[in-house]
Protein backbone atom coordinates (compact mmCIF):
# COMPACT_ATOMS: atom_id res chain seq x y z
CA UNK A 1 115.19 105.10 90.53
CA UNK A 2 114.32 108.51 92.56
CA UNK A 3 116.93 107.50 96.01
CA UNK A 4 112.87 108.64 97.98
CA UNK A 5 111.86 105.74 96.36
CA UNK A 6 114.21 103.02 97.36
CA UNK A 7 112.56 101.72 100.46
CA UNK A 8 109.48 102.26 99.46
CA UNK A 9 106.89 99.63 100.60
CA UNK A 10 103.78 98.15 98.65
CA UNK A 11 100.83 98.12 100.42
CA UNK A 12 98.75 95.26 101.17
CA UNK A 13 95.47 94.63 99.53
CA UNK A 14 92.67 96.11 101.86
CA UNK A 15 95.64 98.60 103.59
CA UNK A 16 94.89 101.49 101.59
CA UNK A 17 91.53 101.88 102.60
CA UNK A 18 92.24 101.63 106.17
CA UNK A 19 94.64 104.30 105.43
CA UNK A 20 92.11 106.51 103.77
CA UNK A 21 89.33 105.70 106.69
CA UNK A 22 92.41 106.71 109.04
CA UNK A 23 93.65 109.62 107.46
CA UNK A 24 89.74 111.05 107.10
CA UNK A 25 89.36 110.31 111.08
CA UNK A 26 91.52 113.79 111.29
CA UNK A 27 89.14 115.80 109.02
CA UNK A 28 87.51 116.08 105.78
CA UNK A 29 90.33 116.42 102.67
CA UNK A 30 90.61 116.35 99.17
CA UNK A 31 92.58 113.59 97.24
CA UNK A 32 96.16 114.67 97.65
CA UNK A 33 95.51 116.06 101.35
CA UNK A 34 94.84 112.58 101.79
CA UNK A 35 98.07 111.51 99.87
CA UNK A 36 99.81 114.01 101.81
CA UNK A 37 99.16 112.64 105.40
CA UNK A 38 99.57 109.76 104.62
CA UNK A 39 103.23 110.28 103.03
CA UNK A 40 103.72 112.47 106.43
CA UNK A 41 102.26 110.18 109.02
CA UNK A 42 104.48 107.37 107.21
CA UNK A 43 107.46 108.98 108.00
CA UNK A 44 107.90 109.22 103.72
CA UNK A 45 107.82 105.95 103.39
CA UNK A 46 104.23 105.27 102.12
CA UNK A 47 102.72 106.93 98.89
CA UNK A 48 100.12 106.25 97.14
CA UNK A 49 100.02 106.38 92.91
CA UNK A 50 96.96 108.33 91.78
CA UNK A 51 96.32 105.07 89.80
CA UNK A 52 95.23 103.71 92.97
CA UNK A 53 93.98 106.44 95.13
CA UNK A 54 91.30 107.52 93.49
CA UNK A 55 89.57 103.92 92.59
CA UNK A 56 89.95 103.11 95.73
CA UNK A 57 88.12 106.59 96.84
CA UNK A 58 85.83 105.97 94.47
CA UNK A 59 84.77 102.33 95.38
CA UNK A 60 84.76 103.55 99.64
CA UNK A 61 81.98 105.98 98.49
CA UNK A 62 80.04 103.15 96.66
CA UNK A 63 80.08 101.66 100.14
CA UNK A 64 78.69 104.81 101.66
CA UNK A 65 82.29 104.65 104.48
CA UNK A 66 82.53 108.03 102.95
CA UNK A 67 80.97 110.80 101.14
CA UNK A 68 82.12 113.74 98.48
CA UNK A 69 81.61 117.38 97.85
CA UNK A 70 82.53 120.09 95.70
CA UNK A 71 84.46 122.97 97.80
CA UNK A 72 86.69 125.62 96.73
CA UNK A 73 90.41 125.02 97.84
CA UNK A 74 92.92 127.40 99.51
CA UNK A 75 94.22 128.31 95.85
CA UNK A 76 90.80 129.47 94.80
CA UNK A 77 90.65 125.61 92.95
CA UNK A 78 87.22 123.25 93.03
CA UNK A 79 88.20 120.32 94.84
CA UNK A 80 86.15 117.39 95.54
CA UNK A 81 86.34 116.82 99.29
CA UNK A 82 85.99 113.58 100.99
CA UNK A 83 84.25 112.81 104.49
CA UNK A 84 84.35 109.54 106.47
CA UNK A 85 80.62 108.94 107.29
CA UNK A 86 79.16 106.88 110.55
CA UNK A 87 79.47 103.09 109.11
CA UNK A 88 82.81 104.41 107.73
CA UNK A 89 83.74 105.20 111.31
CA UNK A 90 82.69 101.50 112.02
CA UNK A 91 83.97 100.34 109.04
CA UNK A 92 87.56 102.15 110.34
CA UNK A 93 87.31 100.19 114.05
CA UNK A 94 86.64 96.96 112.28
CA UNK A 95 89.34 97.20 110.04
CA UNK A 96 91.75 98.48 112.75
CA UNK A 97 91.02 95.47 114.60
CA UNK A 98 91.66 93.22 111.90
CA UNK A 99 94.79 95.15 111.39
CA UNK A 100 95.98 94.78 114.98
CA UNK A 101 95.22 90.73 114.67
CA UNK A 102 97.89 90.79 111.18
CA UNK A 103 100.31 92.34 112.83
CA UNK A 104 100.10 89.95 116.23
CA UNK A 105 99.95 87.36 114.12
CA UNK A 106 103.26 88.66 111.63
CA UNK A 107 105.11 89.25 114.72
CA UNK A 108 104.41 85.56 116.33
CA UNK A 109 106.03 84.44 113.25
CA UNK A 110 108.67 86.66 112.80
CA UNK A 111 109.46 86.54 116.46
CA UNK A 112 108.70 83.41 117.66
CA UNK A 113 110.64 84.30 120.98
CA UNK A 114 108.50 86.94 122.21
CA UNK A 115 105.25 84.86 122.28
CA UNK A 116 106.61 82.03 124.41
């Protein structure tokens, strides 16, 4: 086992796409920008297999929370791009919120002190 890998933490179901919404917030990117802030912003901690990135880019443009294009990369490469679109920008509050409500409620039970 790679010693980057030891601590490495499986996301919830439903996480990743919050992620992905997230990470778009900042700016249109291609698949492994998107891996890449989110390996950054997680402090290394998170990353996300290819096995599950791109179904789960795949099924967030079925819902129309984001859209694709074709561009041309720094390298001179043709990337597909991805774009959070308006109800992905709702769909990104709502799932925020539902995120702040898990982790209240985790922390009432892993901390039962610091709600009373």
């Amino acid at each position: 086992m790679k010693r980057g890998y030891q601590n490495r933490i499986e996301l919830l179901q439903g996480t990743l796409d919050l992620l992905i919404l997230q990470t778009l917030q900042w700016g249109p990117r291609h698949g492994y920008g998107i891996n890449q802030a989110i390996r950054a912003g997680s402090g290394e901690v998170l990353q996300v297999d290819t096995g599950s990135l791109y179904p789960a880019l795949h099924r967030l443009e079925r819902r129309k929370w984001i859209r694709s294009e074709w561009t041309v990369s720094e390298n001179n490469q043709r990337v597909k791009t991805y774009q959070l679109t308006p109800a992905g920008k709702k769909q990104l509050l709502a799932e925020r919120s539902n995120w702040e409500r898990l982790t209240a409620a985790m922390s009432g039970i892993l901390d039962p002190s610091e709600g009373a």
